[in-house]
PDB file of N, CA and C in Angstrom:
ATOM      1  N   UNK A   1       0.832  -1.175   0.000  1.00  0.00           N
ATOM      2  CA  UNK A   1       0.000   0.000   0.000  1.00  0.00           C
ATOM      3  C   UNK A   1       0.882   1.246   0.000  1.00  0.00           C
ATOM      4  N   UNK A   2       0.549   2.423  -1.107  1.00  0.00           N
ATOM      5  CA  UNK A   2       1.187   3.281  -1.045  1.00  0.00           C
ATOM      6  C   UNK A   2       1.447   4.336   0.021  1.00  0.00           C
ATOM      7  N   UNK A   3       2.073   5.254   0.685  1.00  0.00           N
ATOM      8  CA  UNK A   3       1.714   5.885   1.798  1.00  0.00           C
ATOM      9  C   UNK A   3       1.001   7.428   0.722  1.00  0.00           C
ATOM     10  N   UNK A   4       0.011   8.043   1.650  1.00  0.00           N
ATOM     11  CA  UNK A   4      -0.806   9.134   1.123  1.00  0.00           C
ATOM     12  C   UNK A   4       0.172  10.397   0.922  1.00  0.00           C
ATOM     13  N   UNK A   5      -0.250  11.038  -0.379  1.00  0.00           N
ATOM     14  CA  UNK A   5       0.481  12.707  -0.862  1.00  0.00           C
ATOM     15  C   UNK A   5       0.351  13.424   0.904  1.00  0.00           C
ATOM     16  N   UNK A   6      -0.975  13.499   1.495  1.00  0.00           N
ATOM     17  CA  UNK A   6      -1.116  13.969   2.440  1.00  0.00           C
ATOM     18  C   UNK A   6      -2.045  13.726   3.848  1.00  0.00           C
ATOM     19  N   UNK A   7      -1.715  14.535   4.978  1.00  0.00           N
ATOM     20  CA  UNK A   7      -2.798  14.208   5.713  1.00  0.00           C
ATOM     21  C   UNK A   7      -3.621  15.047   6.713  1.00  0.00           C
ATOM     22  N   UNK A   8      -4.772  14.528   6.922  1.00  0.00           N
ATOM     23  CA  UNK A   8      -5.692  15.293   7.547  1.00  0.00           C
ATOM     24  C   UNK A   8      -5.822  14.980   8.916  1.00  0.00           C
ATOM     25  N   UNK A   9      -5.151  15.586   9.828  1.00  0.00           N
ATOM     26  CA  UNK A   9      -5.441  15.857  11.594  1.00  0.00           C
ATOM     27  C   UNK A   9      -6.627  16.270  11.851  1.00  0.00           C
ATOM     28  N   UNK A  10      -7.689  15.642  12.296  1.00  0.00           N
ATOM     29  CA  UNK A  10      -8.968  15.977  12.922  1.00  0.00           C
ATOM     30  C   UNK A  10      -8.822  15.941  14.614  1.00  0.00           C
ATOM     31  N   UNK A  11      -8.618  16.862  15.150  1.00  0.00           N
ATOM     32  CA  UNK A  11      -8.459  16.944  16.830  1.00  0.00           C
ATOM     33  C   UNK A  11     -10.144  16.329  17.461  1.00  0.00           C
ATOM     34  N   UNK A  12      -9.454  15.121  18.124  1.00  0.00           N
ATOM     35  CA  UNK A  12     -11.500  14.626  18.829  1.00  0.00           C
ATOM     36  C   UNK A  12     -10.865  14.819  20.462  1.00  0.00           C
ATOM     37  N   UNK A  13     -10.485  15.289  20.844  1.00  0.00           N
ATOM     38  CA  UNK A  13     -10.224  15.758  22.101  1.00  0.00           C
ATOM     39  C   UNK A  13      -9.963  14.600  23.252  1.00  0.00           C
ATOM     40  N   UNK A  14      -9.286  13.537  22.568  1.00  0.00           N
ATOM     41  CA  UNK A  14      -8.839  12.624  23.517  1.00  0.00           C
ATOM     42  C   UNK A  14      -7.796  12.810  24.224  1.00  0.00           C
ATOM     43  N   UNK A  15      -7.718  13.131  26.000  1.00  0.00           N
ATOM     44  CA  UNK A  15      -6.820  13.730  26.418  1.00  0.00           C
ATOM     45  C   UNK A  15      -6.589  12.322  27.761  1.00  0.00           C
ATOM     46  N   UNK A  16      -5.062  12.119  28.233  1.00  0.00           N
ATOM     47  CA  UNK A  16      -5.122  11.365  29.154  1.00  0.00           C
ATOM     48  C   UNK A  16      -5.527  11.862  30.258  1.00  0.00           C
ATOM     49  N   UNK A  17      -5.771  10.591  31.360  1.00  0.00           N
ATOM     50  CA  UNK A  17      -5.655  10.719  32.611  1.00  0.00           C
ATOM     51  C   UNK A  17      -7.367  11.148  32.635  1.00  0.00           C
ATOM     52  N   UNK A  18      -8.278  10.537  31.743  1.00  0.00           N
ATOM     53  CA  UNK A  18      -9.903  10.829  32.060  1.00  0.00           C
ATOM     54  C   UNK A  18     -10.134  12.754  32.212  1.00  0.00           C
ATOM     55  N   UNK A  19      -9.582  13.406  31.871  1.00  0.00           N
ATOM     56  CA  UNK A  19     -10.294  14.831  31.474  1.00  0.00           C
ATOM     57  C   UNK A  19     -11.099  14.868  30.314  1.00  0.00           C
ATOM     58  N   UNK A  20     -12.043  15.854  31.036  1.00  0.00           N
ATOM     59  CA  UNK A  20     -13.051  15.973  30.431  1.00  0.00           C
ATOM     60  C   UNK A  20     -12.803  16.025  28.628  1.00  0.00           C
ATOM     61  N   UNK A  21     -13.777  15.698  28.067  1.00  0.00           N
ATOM     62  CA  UNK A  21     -13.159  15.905  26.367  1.00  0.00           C
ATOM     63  C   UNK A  21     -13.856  17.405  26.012  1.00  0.00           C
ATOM     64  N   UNK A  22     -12.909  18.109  25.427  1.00  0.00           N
ATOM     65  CA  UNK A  22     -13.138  19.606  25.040  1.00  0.00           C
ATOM     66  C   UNK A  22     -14.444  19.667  23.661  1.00  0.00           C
ATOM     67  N   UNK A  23     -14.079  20.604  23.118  1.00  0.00           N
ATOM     68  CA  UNK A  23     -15.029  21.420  22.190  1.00  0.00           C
ATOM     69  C   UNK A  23     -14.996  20.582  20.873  1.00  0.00           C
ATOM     70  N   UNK A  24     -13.486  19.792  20.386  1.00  0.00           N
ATOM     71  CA  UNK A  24     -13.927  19.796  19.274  1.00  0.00           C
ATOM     72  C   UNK A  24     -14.508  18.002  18.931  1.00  0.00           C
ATOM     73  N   UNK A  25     -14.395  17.177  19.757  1.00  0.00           N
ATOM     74  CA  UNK A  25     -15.100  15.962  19.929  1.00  0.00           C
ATOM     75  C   UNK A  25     -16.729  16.203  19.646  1.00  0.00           C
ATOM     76  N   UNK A  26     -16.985  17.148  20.659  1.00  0.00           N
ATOM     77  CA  UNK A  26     -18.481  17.610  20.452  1.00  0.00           C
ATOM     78  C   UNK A  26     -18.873  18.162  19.587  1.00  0.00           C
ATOM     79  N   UNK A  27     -18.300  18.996  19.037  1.00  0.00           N
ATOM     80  CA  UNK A  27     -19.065  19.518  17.571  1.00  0.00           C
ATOM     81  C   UNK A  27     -18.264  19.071  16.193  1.00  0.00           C
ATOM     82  N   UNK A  28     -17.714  17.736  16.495  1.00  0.00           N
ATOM     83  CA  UNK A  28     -17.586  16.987  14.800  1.00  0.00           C
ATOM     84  C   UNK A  28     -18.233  15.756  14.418  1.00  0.00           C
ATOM     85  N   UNK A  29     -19.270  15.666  15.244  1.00  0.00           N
ATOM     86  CA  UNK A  29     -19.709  13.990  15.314  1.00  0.00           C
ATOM     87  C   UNK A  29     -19.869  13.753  14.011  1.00  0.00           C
ATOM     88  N   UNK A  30     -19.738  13.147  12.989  1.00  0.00           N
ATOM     89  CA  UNK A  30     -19.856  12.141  11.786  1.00  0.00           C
ATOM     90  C   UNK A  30     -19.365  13.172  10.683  1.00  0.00           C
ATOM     91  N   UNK A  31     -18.081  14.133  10.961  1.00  0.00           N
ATOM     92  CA  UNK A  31     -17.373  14.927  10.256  1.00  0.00           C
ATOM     93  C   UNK A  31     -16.483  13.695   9.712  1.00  0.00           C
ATOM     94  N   UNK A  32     -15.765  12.790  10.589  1.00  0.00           N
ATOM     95  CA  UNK A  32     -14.674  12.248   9.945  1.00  0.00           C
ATOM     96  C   UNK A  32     -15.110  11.081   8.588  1.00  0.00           C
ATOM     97  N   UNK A  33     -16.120  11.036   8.866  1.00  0.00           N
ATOM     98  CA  UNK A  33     -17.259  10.184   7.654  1.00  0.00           C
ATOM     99  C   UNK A  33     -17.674  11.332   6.414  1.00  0.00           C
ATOM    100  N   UNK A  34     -17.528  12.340   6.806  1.00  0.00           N
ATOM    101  CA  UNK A  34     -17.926  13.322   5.462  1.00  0.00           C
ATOM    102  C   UNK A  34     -16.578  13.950   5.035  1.00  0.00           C
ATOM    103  N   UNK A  35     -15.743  13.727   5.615  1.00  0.00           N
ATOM    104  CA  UNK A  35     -14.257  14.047   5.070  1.00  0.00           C
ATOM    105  C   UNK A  35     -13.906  13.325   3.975  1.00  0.00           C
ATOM    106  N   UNK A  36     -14.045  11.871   4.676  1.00  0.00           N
ATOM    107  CA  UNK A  36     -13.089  11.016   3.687  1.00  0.00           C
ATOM    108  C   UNK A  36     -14.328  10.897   2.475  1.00  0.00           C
ATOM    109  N   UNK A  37     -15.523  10.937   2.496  1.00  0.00           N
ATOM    110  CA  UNK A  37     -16.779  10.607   1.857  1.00  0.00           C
ATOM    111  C   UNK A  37     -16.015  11.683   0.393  1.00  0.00           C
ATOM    112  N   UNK A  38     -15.438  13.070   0.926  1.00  0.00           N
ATOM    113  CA  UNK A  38     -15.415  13.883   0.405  1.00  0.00           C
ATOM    114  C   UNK A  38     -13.871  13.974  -0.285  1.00  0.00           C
ATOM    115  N   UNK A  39     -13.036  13.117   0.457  1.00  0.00           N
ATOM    116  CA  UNK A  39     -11.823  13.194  -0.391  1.00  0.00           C
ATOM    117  C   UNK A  39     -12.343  11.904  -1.636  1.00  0.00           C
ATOM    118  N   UNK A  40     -12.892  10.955  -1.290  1.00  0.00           N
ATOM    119  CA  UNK A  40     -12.973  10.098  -1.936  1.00  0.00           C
ATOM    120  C   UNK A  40     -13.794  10.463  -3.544  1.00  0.00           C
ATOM    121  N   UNK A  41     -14.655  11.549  -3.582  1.00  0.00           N
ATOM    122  CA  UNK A  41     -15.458  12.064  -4.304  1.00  0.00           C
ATOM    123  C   UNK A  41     -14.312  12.703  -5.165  1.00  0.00           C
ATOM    124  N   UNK A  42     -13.740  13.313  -4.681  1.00  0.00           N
ATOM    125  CA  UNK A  42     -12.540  14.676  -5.116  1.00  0.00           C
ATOM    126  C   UNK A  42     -11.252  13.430  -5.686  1.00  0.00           C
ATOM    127  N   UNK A  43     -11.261  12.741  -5.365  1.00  0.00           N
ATOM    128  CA  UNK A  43     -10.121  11.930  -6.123  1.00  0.00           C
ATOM    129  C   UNK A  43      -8.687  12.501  -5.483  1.00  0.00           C
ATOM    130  N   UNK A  44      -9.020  12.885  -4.010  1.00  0.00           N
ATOM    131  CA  UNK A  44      -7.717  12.972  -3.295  1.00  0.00           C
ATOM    132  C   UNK A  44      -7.029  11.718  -2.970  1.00  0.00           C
ATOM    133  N   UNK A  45      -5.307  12.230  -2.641  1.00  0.00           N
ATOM    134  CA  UNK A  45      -5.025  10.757  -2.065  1.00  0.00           C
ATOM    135  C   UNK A  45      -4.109  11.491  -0.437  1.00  0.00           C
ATOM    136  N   UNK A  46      -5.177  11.098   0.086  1.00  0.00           N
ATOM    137  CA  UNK A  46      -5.250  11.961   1.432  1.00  0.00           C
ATOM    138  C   UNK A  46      -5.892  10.912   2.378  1.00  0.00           C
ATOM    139  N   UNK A  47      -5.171  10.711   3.579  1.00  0.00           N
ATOM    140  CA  UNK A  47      -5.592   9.776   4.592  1.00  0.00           C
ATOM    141  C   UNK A  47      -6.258  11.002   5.861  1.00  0.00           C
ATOM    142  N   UNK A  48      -7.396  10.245   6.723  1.00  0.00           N
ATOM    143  CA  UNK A  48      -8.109  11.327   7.689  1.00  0.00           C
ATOM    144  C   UNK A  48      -7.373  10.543   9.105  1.00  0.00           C
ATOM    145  N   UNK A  49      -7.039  11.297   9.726  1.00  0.00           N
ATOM    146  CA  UNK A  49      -6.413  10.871  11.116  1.00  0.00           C
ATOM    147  C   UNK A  49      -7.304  11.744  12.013  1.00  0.00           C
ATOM    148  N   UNK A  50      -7.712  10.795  13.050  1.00  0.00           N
ATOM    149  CA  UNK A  50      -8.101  11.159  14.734  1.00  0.00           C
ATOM    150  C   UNK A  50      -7.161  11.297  15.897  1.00  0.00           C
ATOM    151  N   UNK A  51      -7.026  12.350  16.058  1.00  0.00           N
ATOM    152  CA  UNK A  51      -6.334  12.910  17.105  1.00  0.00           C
ATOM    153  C   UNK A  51      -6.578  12.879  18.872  1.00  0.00           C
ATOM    154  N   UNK A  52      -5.318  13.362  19.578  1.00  0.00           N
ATOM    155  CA  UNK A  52      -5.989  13.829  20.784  1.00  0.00           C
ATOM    156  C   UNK A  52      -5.759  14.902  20.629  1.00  0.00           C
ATOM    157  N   UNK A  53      -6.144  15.464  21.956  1.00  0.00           N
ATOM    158  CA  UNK A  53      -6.427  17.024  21.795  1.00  0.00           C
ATOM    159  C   UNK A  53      -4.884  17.912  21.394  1.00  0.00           C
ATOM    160  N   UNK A  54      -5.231  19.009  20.580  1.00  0.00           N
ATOM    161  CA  UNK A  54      -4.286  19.393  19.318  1.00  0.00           C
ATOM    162  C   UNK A  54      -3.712  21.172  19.981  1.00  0.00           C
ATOM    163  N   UNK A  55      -4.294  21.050  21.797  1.00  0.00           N
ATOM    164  CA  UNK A  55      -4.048  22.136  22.358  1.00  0.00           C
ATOM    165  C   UNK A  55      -4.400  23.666  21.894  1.00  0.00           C
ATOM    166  N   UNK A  56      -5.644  24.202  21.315  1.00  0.00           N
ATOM    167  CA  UNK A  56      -5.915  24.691  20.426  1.00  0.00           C
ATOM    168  C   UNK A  56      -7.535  24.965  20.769  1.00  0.00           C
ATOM    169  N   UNK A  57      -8.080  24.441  21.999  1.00  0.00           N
ATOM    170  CA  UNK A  57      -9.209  24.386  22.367  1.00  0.00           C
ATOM    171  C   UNK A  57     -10.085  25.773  22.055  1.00  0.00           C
ATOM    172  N   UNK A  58      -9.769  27.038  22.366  1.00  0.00           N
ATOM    173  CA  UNK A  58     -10.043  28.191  22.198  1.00  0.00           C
ATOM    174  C   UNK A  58     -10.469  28.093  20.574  1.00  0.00           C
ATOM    175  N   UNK A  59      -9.988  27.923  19.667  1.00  0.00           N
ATOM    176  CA  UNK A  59     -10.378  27.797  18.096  1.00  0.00           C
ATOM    177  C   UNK A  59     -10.879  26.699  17.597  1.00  0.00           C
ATOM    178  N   UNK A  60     -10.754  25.868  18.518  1.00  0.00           N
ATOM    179  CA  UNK A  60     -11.756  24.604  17.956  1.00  0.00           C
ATOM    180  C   UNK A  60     -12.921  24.401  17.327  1.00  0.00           C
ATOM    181  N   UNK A  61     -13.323  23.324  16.634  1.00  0.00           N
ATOM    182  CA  UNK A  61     -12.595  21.997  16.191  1.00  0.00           C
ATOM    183  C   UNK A  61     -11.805  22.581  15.397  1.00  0.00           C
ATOM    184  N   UNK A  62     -10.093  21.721  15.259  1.00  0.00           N
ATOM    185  CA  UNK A  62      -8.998  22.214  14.839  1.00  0.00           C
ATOM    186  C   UNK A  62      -8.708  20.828  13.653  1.00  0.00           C
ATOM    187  N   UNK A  63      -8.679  21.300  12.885  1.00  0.00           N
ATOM    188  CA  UNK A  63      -8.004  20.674  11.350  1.00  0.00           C
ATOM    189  C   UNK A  63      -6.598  20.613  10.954  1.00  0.00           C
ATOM    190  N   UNK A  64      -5.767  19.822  10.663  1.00  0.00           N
ATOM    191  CA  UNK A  64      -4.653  20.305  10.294  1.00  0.00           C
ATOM    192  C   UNK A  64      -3.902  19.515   8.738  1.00  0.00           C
ATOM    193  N   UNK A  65      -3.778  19.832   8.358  1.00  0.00           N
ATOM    194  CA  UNK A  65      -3.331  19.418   6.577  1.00  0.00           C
ATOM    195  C   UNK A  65      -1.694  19.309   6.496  1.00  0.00           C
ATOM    196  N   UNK A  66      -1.214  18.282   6.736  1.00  0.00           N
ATOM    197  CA  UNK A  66       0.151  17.973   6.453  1.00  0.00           C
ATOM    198  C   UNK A  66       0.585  17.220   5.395  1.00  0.00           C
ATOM    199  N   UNK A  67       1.443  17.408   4.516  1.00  0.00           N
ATOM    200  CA  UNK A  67       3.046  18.471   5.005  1.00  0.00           C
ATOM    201  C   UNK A  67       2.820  19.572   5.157  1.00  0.00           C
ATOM    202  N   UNK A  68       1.912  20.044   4.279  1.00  0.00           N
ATOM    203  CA  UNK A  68       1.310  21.559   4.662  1.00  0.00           C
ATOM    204  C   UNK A  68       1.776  22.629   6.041  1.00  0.00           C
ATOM    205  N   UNK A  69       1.514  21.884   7.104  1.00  0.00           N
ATOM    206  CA  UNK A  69       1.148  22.353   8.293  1.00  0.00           C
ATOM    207  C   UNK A  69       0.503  23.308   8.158  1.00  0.00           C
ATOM    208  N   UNK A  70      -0.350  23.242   7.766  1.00  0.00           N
ATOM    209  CA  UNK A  70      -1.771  23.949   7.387  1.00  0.00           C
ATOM    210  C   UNK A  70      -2.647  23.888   8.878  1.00  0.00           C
ATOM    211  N   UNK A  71      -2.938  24.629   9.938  1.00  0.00           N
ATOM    212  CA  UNK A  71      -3.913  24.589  10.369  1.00  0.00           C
ATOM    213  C   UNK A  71      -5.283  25.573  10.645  1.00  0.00           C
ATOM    214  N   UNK A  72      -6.616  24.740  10.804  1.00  0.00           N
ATOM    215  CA  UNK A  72      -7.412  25.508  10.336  1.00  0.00           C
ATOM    216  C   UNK A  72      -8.345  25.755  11.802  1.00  0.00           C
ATOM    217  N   UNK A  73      -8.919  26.438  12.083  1.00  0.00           N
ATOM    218  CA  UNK A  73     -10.300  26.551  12.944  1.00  0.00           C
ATOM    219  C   UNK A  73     -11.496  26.561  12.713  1.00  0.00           C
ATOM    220  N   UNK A  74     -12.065  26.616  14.322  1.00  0.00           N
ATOM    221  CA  UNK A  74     -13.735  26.598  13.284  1.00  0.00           C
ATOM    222  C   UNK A  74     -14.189  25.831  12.414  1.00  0.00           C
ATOM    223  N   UNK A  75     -13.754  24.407  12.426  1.00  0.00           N
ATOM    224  CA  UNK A  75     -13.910  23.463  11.290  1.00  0.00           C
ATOM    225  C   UNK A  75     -15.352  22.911  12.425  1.00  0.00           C
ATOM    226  N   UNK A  76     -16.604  23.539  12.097  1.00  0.00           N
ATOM    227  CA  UNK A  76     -17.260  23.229  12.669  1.00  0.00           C
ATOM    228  C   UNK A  76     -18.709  22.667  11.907  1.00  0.00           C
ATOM    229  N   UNK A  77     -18.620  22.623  10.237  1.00  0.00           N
ATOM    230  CA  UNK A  77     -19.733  22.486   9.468  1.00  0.00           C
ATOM    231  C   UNK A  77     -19.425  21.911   8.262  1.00  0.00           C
ATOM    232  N   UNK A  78     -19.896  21.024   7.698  1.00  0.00           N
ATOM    233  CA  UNK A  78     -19.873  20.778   6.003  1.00  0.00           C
ATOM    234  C   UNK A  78     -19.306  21.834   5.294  1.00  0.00           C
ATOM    235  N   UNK A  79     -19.950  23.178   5.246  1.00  0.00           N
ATOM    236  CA  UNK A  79     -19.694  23.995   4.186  1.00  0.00           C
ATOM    237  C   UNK A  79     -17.952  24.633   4.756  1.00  0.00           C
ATOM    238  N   UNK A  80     -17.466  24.285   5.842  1.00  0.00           N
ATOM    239  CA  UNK A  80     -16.062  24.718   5.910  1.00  0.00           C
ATOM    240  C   UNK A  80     -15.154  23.763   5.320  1.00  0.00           C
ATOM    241  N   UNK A  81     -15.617  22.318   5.942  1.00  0.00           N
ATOM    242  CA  UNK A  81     -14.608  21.258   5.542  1.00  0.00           C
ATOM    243  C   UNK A  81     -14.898  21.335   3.491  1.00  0.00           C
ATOM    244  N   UNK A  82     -15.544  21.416   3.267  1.00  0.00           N
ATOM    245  CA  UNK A  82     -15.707  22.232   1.527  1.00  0.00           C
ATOM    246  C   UNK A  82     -14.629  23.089   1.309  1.00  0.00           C
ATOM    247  N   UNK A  83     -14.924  24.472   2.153  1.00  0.00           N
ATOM    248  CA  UNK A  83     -13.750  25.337   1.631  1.00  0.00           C
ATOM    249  C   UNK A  83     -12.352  25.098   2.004  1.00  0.00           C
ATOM    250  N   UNK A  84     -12.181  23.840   2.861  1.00  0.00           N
ATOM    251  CA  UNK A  84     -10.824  23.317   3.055  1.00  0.00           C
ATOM    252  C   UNK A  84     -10.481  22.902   2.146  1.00  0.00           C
ATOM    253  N   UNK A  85     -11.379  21.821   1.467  1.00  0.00           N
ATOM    254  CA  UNK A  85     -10.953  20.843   0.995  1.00  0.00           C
ATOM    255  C   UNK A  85     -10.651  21.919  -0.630  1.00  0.00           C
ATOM    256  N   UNK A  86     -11.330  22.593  -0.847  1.00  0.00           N
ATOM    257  CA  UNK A  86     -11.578  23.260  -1.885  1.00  0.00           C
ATOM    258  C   UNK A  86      -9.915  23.911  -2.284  1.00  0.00           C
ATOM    259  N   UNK A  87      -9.362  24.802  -1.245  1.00  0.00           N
ATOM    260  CA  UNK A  87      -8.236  25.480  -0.946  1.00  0.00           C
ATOM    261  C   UNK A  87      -7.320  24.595  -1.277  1.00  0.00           C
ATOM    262  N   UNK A  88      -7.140  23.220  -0.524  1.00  0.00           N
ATOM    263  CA  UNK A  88      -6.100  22.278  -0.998  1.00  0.00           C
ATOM    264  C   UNK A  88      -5.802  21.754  -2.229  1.00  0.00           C
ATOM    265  N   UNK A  89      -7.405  21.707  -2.811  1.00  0.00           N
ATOM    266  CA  UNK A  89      -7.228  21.625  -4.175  1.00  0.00           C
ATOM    267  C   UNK A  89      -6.502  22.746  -5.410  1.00  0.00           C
ATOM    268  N   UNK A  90      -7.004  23.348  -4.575  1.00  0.00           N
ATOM    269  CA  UNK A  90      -6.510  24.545  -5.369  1.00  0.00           C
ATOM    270  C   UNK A  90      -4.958  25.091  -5.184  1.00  0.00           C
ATOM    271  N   UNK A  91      -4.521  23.935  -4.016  1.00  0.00           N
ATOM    272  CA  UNK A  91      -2.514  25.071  -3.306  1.00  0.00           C
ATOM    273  C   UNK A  91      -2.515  25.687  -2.636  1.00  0.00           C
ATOM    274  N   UNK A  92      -4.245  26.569  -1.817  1.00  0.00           N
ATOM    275  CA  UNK A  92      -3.842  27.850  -0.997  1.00  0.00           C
ATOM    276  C   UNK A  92      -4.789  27.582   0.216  1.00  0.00           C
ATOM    277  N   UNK A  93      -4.203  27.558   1.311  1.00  0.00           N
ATOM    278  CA  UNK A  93      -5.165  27.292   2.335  1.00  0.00           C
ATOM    279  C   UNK A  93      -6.138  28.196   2.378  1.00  0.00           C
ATOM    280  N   UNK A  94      -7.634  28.013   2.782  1.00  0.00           N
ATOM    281  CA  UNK A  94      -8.884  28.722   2.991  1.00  0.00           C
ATOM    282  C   UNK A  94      -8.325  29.849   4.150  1.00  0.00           C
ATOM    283  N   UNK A  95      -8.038  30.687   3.895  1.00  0.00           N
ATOM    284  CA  UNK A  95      -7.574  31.908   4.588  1.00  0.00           C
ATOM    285  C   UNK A  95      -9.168  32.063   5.882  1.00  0.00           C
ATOM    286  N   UNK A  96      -9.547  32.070   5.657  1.00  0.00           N
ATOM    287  CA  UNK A  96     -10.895  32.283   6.265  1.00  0.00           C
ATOM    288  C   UNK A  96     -11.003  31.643   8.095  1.00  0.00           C
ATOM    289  N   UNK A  97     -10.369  30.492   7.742  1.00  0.00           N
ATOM    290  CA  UNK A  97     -10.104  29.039   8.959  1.00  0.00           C
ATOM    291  C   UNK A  97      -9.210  28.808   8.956  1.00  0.00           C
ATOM    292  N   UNK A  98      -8.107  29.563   8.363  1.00  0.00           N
ATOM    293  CA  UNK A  98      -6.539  29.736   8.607  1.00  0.00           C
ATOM    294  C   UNK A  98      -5.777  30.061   9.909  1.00  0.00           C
ATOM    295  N   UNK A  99      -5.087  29.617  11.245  1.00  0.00           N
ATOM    296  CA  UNK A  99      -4.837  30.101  12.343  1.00  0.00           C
ATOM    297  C   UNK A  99      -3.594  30.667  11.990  1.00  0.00           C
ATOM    298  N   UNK A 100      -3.413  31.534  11.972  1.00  0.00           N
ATOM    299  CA  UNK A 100      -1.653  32.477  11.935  1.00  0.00           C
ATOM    300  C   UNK A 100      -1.473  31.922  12.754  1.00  0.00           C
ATOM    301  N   UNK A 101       0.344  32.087  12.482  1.00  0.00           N
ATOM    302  CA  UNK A 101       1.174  31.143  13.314  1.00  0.00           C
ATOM    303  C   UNK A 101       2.063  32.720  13.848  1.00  0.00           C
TER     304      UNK A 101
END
């Protein structure tokens, strides 16, 4: 199996030692099913990874696109993970859900 051009960090807020799970577990429930639904449509070759928490809670749910190191915020709806996915296609991250570094 080949390894993927790239990849997608989805933060689900798995943190040790039983703390509570943050913001972005809760507002991505069946995101990681419309991701890949959506690379698979797009003819990406892009693997979706589940994370623990990506320290970032304040901007959450947090996305991140590597090699890129692309990360995004507010990845909280269909129509964002679109303009992600859209941006990558295109070379330029969605400025919009872009976190300056």
């Amino acid at each position: 199996m080949a390894t993927p051009e790239k990849q997608i960090l989805v933060c689900q807020s798995f943190r040790t030692k039983g703390d509570p799970k943050g913001i972005c577990h809760k507002q991505t429930d069946g995101f990681l099913q419309y991701i890949e639904e959506e690379i698979l449509d797009r003819g990406l070759d892009m693997q979706v990874v589940a994370t623990g928490c990506l320290k970032q809670c304040e901007s959450g749910p947090i996305m991140v696109v590597q090699p890129e190191n692309w990360w995004f915020k507010s990845v909280d709806s269909e129509e964002a993970i679109d303009t992600i996915l859209d941006g990558i296609e295109e070379g330029e991250p969605a400025q919009e859900y872009l976190i300056n570094s």
